[in-house]
C-alpha atoms as a PDB file:
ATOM      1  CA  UNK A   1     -12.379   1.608  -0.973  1.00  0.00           C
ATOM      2  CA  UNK A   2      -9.970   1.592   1.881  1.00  0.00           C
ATOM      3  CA  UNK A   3      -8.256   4.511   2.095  1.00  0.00           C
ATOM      4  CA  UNK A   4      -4.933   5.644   4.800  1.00  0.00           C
ATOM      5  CA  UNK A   5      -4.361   9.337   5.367  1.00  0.00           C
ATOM      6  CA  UNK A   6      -0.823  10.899   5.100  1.00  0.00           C
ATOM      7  CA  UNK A   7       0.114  12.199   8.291  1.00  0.00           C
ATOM      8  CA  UNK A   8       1.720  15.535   6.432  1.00  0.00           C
ATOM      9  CA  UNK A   9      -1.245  16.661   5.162  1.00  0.00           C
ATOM     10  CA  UNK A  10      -3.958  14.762   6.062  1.00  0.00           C
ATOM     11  CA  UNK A  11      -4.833  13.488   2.355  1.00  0.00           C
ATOM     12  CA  UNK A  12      -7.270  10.292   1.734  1.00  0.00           C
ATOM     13  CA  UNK A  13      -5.065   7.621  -0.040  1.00  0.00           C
ATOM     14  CA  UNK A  14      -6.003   4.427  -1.756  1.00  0.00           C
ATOM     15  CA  UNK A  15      -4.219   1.687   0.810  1.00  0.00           C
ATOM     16  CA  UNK A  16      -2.009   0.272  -1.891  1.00  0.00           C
ATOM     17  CA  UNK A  17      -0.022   3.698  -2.622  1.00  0.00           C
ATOM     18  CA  UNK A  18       3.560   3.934  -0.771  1.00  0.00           C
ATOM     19  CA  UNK A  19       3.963   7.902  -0.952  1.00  0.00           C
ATOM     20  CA  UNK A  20       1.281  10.364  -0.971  1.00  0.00           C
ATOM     21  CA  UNK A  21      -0.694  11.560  -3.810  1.00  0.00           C
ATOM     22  CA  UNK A  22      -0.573  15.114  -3.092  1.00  0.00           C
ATOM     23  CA  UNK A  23       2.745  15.795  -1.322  1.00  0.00           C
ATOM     24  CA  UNK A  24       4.472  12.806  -2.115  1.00  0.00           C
ATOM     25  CA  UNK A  25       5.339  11.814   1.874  1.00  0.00           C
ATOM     26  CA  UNK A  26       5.751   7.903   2.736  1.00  0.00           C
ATOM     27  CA  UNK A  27       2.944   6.527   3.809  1.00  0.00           C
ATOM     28  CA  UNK A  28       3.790   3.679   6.634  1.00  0.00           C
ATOM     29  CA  UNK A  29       2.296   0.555   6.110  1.00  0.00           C
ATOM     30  CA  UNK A  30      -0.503  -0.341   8.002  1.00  0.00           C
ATOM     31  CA  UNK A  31      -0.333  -3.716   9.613  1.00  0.00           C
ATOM     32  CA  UNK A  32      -2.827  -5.757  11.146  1.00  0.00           C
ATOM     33  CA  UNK A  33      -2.301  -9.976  11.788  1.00  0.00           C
ATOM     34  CA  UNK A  34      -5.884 -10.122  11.467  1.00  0.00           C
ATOM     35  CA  UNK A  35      -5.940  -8.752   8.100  1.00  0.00           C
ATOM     36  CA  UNK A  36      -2.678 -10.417   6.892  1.00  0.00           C
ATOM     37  CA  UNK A  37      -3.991 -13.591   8.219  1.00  0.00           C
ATOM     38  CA  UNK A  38      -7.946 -13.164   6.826  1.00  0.00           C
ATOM     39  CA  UNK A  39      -6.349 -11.510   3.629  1.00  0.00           C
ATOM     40  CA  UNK A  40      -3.918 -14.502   2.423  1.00  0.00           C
ATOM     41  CA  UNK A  41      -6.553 -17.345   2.083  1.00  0.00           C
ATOM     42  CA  UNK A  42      -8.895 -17.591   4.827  1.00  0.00           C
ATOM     43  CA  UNK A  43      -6.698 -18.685   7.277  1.00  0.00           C
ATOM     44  CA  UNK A  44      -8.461 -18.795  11.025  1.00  0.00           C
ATOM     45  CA  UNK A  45      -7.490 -16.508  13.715  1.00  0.00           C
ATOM     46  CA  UNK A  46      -9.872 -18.358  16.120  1.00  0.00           C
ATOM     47  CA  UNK A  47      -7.556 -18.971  19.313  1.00  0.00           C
ATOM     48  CA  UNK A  48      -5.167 -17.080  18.893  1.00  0.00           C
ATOM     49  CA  UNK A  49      -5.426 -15.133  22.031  1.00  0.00           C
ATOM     50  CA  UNK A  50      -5.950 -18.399  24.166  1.00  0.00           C
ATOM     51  CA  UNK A  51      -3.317 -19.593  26.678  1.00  0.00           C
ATOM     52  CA  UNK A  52      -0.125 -21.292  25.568  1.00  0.00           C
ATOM     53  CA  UNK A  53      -0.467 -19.894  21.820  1.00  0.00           C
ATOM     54  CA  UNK A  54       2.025 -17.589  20.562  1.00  0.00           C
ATOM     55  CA  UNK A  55       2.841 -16.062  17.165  1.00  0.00           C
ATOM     56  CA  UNK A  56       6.544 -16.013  16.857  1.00  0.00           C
ATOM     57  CA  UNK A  57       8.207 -13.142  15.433  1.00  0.00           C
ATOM     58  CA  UNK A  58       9.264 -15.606  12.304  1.00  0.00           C
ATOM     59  CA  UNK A  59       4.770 -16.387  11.722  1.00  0.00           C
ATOM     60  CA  UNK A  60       4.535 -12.743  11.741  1.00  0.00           C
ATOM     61  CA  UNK A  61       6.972 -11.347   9.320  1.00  0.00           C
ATOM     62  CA  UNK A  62       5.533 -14.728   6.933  1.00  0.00           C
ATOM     63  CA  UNK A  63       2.221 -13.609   7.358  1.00  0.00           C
ATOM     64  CA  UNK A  64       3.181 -10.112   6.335  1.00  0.00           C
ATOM     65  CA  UNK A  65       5.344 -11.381   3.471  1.00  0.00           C
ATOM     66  CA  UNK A  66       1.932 -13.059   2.517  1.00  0.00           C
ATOM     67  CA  UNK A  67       0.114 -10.088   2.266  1.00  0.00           C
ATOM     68  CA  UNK A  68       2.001  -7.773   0.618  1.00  0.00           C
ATOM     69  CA  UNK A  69       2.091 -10.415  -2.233  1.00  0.00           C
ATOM     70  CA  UNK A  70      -1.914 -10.225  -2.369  1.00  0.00           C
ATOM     71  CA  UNK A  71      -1.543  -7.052  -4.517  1.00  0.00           C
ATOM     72  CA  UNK A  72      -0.645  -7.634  -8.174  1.00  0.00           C
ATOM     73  CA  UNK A  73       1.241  -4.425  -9.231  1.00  0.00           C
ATOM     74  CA  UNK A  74       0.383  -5.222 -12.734  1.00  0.00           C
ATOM     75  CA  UNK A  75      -2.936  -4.582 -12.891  1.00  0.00           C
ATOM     76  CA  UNK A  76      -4.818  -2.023 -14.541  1.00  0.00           C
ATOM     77  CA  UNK A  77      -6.576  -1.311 -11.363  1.00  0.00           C
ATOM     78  CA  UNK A  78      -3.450  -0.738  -9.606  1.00  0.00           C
ATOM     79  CA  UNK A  79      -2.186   1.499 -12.176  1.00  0.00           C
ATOM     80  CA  UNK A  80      -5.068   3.480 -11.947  1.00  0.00           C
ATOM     81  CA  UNK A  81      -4.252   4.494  -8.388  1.00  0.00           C
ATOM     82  CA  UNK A  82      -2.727   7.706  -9.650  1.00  0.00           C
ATOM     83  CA  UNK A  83      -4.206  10.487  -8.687  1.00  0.00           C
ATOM     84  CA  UNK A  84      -2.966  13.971 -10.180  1.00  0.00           C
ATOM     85  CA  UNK A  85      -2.500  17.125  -8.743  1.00  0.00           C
ATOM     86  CA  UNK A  86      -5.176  19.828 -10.117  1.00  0.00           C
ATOM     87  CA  UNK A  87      -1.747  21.010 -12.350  1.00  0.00           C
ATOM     88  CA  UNK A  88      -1.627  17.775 -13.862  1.00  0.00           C
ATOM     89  CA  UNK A  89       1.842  16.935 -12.143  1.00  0.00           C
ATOM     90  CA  UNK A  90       1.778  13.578  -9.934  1.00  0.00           C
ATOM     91  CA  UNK A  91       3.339  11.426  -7.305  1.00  0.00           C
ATOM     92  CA  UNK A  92       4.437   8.187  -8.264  1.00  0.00           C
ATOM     93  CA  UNK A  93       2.449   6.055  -5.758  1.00  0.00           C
ATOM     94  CA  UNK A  94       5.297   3.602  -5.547  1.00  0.00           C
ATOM     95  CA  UNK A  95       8.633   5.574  -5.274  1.00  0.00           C
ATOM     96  CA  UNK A  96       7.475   9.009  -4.396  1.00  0.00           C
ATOM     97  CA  UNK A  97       8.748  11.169  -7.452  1.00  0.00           C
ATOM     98  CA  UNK A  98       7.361  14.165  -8.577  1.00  0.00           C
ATOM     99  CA  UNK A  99       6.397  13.863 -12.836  1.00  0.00           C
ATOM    100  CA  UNK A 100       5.419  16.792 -14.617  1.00  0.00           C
ATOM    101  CA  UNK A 101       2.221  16.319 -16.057  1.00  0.00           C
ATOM    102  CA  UNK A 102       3.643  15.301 -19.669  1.00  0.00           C
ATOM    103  CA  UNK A 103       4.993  12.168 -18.918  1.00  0.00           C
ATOM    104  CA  UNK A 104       2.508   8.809 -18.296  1.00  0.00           C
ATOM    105  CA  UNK A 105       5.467   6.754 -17.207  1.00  0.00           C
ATOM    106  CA  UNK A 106       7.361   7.950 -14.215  1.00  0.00           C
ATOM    107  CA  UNK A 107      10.853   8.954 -14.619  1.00  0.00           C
ATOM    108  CA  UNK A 108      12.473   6.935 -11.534  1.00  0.00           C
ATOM    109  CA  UNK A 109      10.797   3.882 -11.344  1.00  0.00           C
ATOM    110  CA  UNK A 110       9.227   3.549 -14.967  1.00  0.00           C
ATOM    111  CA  UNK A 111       6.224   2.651 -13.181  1.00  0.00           C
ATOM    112  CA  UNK A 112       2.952   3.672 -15.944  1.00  0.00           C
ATOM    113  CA  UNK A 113       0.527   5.899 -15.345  1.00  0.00           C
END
């Protein structure tokens, strides 16, 4: 599992979360051409670093457009990203909100538990 760590307090997150599981802080998405590139059908990076071969700014934003639609948000697996607090109170891993630990569906995005 690939994980990024919040920079507020150093938790382990699953990559595909936008805000923290444990304090609810943005997490800034990690970027890498390689990984856009290998990530959005097998598309060959050989080259690219030779002479006379340049990535406008234009191929990078559409290679990063490509990868962020690799992730299906409607996925069990995604939804299972949630990871509670030991109260039972979570972080919505897509807008950030704090939901008491009643509620399975979060109150500001309606994203489900």
């Amino acid at each position: 599992m690939k994980i990024t760590t919040c920079k507020k307090c150093r938790y382990k997150n699953n990559i595909t979360v936008k805000y923290c599981q444990r304090c609810g802080q943005p997490l800034k998405e990690k970027f890498s051409l390689r990984g856009a590139l290998e990530g959005s059908g097998g598309v060959s990076i050989a080259g690219m670093g030779s002479k006379n071969i340049s990535l406008g700014p234009l191929g990078v934003e559409a290679a990063r457009n490509d990868a962020r639609g690799i992730i299906d948000t409607n996925t069990a697996e995604y939804r299972a990203i949630v990871d509670p607090l030991p109260d039972g109170t979570w972080f919505c891993p897509d807008c950030g909100f704090h939901n008491s630990d009643k509620t399975k569906t979060c109150k500001s995005c309606k994203r489900q538990f």
